[in-house]
N, C-alpha and C. Protein backbone atom coordinates (compact mmCIF):
# COMPACT_ATOMS: atom_id res chain seq x y z
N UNK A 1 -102.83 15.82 66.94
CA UNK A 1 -101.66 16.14 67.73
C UNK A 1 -101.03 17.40 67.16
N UNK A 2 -101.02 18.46 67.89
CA UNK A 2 -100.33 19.23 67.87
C UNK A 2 -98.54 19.65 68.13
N UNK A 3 -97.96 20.12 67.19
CA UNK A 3 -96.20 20.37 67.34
C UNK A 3 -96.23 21.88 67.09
N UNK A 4 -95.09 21.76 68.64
CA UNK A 4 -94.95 23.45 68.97
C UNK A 4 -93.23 23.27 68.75
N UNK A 5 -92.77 23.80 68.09
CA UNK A 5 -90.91 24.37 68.19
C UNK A 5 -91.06 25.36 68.91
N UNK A 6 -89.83 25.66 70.47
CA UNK A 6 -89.60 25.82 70.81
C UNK A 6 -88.49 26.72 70.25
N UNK A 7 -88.59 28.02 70.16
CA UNK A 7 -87.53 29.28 70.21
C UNK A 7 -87.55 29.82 70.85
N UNK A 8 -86.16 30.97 70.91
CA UNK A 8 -86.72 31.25 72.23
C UNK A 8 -86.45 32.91 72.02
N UNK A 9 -85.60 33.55 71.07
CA UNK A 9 -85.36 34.80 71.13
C UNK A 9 -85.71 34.96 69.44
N UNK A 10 -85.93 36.58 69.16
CA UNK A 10 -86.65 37.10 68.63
C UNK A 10 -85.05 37.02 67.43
N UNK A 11 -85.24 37.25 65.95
CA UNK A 11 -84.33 37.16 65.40
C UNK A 11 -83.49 38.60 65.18
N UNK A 12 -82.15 38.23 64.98
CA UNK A 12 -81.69 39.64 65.24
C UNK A 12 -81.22 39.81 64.04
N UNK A 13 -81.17 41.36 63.35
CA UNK A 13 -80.48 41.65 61.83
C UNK A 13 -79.16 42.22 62.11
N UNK A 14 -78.37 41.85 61.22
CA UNK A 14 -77.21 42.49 61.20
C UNK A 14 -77.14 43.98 61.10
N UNK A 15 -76.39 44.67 61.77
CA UNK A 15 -75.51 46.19 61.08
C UNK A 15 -75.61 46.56 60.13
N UNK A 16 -76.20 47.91 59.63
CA UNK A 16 -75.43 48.31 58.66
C UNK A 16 -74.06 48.45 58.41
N UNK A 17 -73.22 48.14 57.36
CA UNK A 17 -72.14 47.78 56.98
C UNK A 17 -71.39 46.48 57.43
N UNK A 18 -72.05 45.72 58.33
CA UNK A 18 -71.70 44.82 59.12
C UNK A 18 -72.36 43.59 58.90
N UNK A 19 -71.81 42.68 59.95
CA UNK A 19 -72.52 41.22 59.66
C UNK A 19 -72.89 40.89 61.54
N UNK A 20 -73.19 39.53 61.51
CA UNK A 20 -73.71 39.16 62.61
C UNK A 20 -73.12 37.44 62.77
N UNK A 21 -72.64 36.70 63.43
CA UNK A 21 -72.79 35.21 63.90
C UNK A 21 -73.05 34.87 64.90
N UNK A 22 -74.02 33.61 64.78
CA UNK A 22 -74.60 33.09 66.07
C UNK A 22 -74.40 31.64 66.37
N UNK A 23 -73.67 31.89 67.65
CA UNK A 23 -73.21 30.81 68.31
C UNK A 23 -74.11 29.83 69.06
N UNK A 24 -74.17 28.85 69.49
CA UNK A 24 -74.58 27.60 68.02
C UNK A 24 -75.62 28.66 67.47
N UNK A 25 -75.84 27.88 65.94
CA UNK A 25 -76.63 28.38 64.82
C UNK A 25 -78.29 28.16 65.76
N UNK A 26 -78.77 29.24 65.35
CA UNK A 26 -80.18 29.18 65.69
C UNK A 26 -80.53 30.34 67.34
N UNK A 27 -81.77 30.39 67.58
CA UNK A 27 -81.76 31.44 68.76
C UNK A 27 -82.24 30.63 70.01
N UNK A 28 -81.44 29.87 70.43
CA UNK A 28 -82.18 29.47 71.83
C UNK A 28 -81.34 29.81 73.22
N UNK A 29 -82.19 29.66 74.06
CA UNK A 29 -81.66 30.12 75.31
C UNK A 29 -79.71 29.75 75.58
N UNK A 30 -79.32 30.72 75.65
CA UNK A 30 -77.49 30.39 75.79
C UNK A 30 -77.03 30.71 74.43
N UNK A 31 -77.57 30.91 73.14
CA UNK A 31 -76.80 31.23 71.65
C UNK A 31 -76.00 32.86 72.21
N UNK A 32 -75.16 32.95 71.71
CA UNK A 32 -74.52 34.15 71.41
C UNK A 32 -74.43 34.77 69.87
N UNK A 33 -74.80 35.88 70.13
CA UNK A 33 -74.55 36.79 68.84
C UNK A 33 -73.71 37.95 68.86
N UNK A 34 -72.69 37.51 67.63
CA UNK A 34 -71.37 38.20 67.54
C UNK A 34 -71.27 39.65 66.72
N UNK A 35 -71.26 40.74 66.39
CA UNK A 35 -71.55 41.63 65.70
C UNK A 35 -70.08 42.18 64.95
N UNK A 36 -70.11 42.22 64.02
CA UNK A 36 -68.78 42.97 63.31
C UNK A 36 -69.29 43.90 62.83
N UNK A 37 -68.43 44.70 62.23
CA UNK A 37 -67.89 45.72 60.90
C UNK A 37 -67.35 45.09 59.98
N UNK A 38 -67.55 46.01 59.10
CA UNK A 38 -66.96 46.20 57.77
C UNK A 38 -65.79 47.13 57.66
N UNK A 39 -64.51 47.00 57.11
CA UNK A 39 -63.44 47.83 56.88
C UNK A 39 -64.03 49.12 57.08
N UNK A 40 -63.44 50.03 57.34
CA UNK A 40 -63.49 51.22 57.57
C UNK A 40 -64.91 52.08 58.90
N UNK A 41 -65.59 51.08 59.25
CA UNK A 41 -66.46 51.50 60.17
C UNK A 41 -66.07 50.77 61.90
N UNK A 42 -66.79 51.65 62.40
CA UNK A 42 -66.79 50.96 63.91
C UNK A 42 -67.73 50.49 64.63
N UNK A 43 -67.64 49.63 65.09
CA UNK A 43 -69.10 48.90 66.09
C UNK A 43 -69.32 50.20 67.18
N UNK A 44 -70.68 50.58 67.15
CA UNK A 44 -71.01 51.17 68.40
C UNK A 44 -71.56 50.27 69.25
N UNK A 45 -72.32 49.98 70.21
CA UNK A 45 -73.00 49.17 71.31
C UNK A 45 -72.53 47.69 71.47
N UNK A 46 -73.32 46.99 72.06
CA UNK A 46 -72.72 45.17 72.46
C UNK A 46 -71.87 44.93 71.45
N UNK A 47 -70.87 44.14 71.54
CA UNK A 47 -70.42 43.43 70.72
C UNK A 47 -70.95 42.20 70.47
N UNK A 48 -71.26 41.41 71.74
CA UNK A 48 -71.60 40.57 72.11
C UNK A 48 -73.10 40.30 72.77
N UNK A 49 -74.26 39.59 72.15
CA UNK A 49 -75.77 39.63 72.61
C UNK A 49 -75.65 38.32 72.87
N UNK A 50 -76.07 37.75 74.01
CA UNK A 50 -77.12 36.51 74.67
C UNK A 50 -78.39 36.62 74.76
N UNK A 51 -78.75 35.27 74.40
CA UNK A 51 -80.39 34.83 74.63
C UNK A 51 -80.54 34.37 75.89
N UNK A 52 -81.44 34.77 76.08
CA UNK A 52 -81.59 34.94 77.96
C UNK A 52 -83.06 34.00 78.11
N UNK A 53 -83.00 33.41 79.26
CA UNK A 53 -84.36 32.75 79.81
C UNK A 53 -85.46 33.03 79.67
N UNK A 54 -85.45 34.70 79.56
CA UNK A 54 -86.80 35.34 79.28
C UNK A 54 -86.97 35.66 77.75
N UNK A 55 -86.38 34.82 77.77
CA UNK A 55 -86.46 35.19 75.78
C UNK A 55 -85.99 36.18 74.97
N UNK A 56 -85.06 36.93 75.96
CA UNK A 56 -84.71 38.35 75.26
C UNK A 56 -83.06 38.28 75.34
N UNK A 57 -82.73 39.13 74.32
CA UNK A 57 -81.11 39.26 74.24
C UNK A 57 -80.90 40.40 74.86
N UNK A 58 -79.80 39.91 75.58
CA UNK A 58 -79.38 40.77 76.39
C UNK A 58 -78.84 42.18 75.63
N UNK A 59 -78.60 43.87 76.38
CA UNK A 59 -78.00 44.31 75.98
C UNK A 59 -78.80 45.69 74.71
N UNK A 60 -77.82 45.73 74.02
CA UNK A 60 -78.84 46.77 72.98
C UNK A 60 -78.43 46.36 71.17
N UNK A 61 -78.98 47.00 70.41
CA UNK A 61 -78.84 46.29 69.37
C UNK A 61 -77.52 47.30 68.29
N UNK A 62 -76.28 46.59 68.30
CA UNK A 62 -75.27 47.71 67.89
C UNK A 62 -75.22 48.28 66.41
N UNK A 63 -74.71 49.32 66.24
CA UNK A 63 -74.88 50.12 64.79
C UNK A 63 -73.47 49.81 64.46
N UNK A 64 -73.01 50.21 63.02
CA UNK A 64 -71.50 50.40 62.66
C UNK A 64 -71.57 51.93 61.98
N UNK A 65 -70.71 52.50 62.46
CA UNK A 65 -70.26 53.99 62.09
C UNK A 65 -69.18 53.99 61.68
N UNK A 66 -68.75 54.88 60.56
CA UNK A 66 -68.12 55.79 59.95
C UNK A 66 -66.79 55.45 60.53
N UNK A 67 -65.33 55.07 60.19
CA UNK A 67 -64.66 55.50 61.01
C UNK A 67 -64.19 56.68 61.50
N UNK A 68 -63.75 57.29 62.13
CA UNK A 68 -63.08 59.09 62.74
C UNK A 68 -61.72 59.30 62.59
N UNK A 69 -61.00 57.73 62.51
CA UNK A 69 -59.56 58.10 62.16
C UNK A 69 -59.26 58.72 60.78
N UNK A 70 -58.28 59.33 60.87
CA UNK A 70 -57.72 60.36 59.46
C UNK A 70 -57.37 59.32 58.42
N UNK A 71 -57.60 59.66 57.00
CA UNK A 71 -57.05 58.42 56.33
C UNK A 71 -55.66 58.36 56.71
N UNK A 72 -55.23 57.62 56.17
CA UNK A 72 -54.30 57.36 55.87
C UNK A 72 -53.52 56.78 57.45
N UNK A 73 -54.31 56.95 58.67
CA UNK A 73 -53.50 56.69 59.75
C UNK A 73 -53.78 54.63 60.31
N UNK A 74 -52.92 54.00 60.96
CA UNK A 74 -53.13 52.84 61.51
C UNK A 74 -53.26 52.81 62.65
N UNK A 75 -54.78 52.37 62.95
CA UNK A 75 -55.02 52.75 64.28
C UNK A 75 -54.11 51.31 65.55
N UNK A 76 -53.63 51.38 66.02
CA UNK A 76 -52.80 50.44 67.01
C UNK A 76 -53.88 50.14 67.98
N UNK A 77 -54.40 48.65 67.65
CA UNK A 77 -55.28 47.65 68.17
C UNK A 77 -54.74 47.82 69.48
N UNK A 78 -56.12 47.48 70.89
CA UNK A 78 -56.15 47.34 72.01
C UNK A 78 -54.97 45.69 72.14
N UNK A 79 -54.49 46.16 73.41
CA UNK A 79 -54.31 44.53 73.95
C UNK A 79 -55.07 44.10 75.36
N UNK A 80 -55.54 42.57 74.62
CA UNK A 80 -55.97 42.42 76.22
C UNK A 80 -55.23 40.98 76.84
N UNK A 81 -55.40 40.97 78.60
CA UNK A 81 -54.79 39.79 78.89
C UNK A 81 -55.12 38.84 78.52
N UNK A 82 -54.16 37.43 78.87
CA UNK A 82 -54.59 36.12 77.78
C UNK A 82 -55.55 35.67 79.10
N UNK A 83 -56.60 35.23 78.70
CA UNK A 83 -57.39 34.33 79.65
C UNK A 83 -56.96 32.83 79.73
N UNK A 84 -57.15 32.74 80.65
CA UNK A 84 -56.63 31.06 81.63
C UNK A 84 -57.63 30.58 80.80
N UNK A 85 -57.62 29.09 80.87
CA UNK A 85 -58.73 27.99 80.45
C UNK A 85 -59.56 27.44 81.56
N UNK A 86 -60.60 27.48 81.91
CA UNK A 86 -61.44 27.30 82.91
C UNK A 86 -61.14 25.87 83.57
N UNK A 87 -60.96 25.90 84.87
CA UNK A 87 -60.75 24.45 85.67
C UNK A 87 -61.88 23.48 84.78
N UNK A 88 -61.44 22.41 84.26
CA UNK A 88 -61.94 20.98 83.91
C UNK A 88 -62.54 21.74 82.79
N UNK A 89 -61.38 22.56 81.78
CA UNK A 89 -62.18 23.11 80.50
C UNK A 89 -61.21 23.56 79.85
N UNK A 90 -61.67 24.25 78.50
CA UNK A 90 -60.45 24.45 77.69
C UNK A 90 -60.33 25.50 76.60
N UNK A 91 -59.43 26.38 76.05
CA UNK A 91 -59.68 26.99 75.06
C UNK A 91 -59.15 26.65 73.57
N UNK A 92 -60.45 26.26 73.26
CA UNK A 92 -60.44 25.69 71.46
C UNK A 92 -59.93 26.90 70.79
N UNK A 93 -59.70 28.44 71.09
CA UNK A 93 -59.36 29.10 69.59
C UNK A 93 -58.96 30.25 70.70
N UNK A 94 -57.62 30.85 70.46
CA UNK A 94 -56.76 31.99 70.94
C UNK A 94 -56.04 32.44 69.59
N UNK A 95 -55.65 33.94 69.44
CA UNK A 95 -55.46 34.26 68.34
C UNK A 95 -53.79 33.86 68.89
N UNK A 96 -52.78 33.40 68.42
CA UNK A 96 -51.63 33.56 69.03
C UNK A 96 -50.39 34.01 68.56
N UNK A 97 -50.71 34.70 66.95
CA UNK A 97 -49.36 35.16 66.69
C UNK A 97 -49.83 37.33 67.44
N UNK A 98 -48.58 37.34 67.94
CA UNK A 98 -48.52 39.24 68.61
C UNK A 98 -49.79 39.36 69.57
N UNK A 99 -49.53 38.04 70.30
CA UNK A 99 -50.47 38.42 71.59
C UNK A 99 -52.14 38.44 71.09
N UNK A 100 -52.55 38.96 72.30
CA UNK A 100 -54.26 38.91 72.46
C UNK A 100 -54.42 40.72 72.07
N UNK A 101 -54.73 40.88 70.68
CA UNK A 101 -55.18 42.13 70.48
C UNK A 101 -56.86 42.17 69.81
N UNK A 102 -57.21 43.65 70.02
CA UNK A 102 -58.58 44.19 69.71
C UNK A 102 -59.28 43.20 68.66
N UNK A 103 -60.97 42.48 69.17
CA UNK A 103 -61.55 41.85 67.87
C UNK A 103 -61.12 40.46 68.22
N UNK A 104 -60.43 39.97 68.90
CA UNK A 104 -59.84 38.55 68.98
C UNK A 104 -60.95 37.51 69.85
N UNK A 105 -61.17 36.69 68.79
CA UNK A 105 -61.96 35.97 69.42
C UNK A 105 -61.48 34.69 70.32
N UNK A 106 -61.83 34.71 71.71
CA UNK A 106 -61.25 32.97 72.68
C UNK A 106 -63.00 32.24 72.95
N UNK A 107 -62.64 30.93 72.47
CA UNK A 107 -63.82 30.51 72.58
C UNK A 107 -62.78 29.14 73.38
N UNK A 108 -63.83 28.79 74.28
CA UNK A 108 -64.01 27.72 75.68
C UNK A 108 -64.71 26.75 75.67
N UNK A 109 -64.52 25.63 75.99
CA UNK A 109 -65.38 24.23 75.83
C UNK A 109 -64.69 23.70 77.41
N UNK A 110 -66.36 23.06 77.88
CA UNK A 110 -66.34 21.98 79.21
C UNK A 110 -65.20 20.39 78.78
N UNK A 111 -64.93 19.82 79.93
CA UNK A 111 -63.94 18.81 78.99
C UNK A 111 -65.37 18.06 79.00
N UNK A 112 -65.29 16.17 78.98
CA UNK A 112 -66.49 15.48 78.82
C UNK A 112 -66.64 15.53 80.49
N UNK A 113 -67.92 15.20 80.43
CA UNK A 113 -68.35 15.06 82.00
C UNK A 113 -68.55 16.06 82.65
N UNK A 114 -68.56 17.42 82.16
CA UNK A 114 -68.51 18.51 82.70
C UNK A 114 -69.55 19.48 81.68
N UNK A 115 -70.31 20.19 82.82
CA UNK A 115 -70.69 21.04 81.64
C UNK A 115 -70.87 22.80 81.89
N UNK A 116 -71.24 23.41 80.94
CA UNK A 116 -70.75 24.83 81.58
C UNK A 116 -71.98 25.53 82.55
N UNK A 117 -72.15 26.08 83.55
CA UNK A 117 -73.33 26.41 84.47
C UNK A 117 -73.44 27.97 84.47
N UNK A 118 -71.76 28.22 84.20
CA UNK A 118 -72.41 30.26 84.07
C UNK A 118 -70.79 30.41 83.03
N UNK A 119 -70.97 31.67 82.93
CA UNK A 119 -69.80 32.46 81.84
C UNK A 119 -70.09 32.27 80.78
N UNK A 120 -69.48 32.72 79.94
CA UNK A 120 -69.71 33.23 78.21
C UNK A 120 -68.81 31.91 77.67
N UNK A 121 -69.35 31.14 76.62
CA UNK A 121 -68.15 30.31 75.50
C UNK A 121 -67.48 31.11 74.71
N UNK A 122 -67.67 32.21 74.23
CA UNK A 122 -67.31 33.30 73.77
C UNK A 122 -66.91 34.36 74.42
N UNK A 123 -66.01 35.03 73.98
CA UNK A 123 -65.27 36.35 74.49
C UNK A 123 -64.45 36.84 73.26
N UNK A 124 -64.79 38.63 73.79
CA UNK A 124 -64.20 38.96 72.42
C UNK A 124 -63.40 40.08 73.52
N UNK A 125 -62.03 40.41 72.34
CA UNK A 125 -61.32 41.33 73.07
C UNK A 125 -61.67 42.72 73.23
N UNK A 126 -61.52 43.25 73.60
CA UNK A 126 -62.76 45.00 73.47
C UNK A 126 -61.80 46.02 73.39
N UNK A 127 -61.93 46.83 72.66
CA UNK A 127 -60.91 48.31 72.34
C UNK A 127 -60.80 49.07 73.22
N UNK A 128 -61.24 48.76 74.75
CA UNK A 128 -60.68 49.27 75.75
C UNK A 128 -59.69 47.78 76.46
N UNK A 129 -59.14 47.18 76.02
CA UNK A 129 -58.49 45.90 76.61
C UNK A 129 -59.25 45.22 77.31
N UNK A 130 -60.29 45.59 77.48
CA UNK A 130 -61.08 44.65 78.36
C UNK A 130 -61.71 43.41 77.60
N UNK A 131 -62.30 42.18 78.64
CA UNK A 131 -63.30 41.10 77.75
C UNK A 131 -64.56 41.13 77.87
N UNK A 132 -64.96 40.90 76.52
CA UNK A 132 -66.73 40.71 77.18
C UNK A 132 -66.73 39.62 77.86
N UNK A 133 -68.31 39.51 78.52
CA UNK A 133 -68.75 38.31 78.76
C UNK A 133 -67.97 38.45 80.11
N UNK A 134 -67.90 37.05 80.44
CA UNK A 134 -67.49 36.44 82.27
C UNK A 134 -66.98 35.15 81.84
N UNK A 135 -65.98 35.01 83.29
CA UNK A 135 -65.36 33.44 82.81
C UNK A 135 -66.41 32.40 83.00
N UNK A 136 -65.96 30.97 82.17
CA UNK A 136 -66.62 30.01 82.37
C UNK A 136 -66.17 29.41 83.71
N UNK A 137 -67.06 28.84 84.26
CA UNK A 137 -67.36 28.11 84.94
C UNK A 137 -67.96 26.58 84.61
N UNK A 138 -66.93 25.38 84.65
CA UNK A 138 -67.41 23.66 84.05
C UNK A 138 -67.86 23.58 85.62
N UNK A 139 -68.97 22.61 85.57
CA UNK A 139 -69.39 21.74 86.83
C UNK A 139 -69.49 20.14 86.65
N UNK A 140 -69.63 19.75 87.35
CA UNK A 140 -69.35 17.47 87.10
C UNK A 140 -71.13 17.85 86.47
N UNK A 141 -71.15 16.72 85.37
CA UNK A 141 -72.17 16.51 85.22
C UNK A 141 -72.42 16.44 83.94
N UNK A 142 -73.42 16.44 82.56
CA UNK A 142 -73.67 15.54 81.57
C UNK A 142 -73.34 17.03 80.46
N UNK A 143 -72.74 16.63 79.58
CA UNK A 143 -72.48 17.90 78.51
C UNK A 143 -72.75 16.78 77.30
N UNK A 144 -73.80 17.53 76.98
CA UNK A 144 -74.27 17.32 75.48
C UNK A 144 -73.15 17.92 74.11
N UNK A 145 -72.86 16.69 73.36
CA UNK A 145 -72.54 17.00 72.22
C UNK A 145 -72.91 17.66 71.22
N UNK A 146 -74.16 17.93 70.97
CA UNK A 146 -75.20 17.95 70.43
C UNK A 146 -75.90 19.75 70.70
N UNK A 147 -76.61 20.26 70.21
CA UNK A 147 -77.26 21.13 70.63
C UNK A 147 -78.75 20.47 70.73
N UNK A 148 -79.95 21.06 71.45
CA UNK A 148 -80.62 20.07 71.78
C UNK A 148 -82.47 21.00 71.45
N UNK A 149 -83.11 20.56 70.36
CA UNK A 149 -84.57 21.33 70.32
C UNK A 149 -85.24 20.51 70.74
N UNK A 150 -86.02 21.22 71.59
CA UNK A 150 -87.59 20.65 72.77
C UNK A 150 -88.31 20.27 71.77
N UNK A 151 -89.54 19.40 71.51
CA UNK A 151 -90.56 19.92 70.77
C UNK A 151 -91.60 19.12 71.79
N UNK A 152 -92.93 20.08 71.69
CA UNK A 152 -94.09 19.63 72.73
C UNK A 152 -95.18 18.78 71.60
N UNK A 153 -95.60 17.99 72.20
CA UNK A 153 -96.84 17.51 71.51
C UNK A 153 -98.09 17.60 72.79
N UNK A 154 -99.29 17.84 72.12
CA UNK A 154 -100.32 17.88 72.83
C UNK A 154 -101.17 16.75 72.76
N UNK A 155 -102.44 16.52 73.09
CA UNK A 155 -103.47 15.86 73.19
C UNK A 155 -104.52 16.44 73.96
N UNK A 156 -105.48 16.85 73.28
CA UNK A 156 -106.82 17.02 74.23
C UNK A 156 -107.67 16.44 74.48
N UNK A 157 -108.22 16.26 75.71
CA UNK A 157 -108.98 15.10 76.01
C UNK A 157 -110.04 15.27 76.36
N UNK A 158 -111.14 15.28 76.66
CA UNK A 158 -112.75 15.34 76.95
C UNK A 158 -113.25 14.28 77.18
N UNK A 159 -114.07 14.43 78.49
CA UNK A 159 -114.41 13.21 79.22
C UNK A 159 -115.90 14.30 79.88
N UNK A 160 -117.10 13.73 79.41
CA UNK A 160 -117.91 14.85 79.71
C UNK A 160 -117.55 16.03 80.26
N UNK A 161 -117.59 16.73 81.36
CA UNK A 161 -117.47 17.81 81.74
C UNK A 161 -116.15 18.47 82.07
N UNK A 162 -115.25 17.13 82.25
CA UNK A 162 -113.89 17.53 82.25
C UNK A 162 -112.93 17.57 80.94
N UNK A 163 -112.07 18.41 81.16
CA UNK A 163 -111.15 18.19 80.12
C UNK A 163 -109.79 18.48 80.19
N UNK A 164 -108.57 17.46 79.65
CA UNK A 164 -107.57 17.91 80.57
C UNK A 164 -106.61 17.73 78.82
N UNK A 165 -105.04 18.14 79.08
CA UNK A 165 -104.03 17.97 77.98
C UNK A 165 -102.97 17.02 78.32
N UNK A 166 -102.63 16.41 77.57
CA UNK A 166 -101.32 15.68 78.26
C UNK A 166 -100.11 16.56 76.75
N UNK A 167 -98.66 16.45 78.00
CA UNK A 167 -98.20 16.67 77.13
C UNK A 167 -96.91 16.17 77.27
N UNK A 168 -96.03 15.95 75.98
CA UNK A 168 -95.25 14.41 76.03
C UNK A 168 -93.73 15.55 75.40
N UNK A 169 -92.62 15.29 75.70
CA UNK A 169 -92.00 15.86 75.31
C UNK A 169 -90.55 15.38 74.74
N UNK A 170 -90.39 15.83 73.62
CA UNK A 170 -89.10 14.96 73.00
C UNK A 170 -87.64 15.65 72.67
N UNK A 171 -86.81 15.21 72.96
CA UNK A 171 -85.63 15.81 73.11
C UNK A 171 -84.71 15.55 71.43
N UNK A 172 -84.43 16.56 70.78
CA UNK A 172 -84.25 15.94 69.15
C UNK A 172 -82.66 16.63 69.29
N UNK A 173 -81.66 15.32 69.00
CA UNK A 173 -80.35 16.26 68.98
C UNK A 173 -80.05 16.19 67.80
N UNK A 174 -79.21 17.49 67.16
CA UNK A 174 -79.10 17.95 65.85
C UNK A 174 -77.39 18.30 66.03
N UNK A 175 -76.67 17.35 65.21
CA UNK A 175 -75.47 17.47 65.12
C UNK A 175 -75.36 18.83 64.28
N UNK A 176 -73.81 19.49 63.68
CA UNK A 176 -73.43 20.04 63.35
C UNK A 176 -72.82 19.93 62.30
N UNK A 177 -73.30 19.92 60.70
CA UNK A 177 -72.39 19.31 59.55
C UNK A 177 -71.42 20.29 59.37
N UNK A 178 -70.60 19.66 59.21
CA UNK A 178 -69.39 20.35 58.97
C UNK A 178 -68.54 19.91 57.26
């Protein structure tokens, strides 16, 4: 018997000067990857990468540069609007002291019974006031607690001239230690 794990996007490296987090941990279809800086540099490209159906993250892969401001100056963070909490959903994390400014992360959860069908769980605020990502959207229906890895097993079979595979598939949920 053969075991195949199921991944689904290619692994991504952090920035120079920068770091990277990925929402849930690991690369499967729906993870988000978050990209920062380091003091004194700036994110160029996505802030924000998804793993996509076709196995690829969306988007391009961002650098951190140099900052351009003069020393000694404080650059006055973007503001962006506060986002609503999605019908039959909710927002677990808003920054809330001096408003929704630049870098601020709102992350969104389905309530139970609901689960999310399109939009980002993540959104970050963007230095043009704008948000990444798209709103969520909850629909009626089963939301896993859990994040959830496929794994395939095979069997090959031979029967004189024919030969066929069966294949059996198991659903393994992997909580989150905290």
């Amino acid at each position: 018997m053969n075991i195949f794990w199921f991944t689904a996007c290619r692994p991504l490296a952090p920035p120079g000067n920068g770091s990277i987090i990925i929402h849930p941990s690991g690369r499967f279809i729906g993870s988000e990857a978050t990209f920062l800086c380091d003091d004194g540099f700036e994110l160029i490209g996505n802030a924000v990468r998804i793993c996509q159906a076709n196995k690829t993250w969306n988007g391009i892969d961002p650098t951190c540069q140099k900052s351009t401001a003069p020393l000694g100056t404080i650059p006055i963070p973007a503001t962006c609007e506060r986002l609503p909490a999605p019908l039959n959903g909710r927002q677990i994390f808003v920054q809330e002291d001096g408003g929704v400014v630049e870098d601020t992360v709102v992350i969104f959860q389905c309530n139970d019974g609901y689960e999310r069908t399109s939009g980002n769980l993540r959104r970050i605020c963007r230095e043009d006031g704008s948000w990444s990502g798209f709103d969520v959207v909850c629909s009626p229906g089963y939301k896993e607690d859990f994040p959830v890895l496929l794994m395939a097993a095979s069997n090959s079979v031979e029967q004189k001239k024919l030969s066929y595979m069966k294949w059996k598939f198991l659903q393994v949920f992997m909580p989150f230690l905290k």
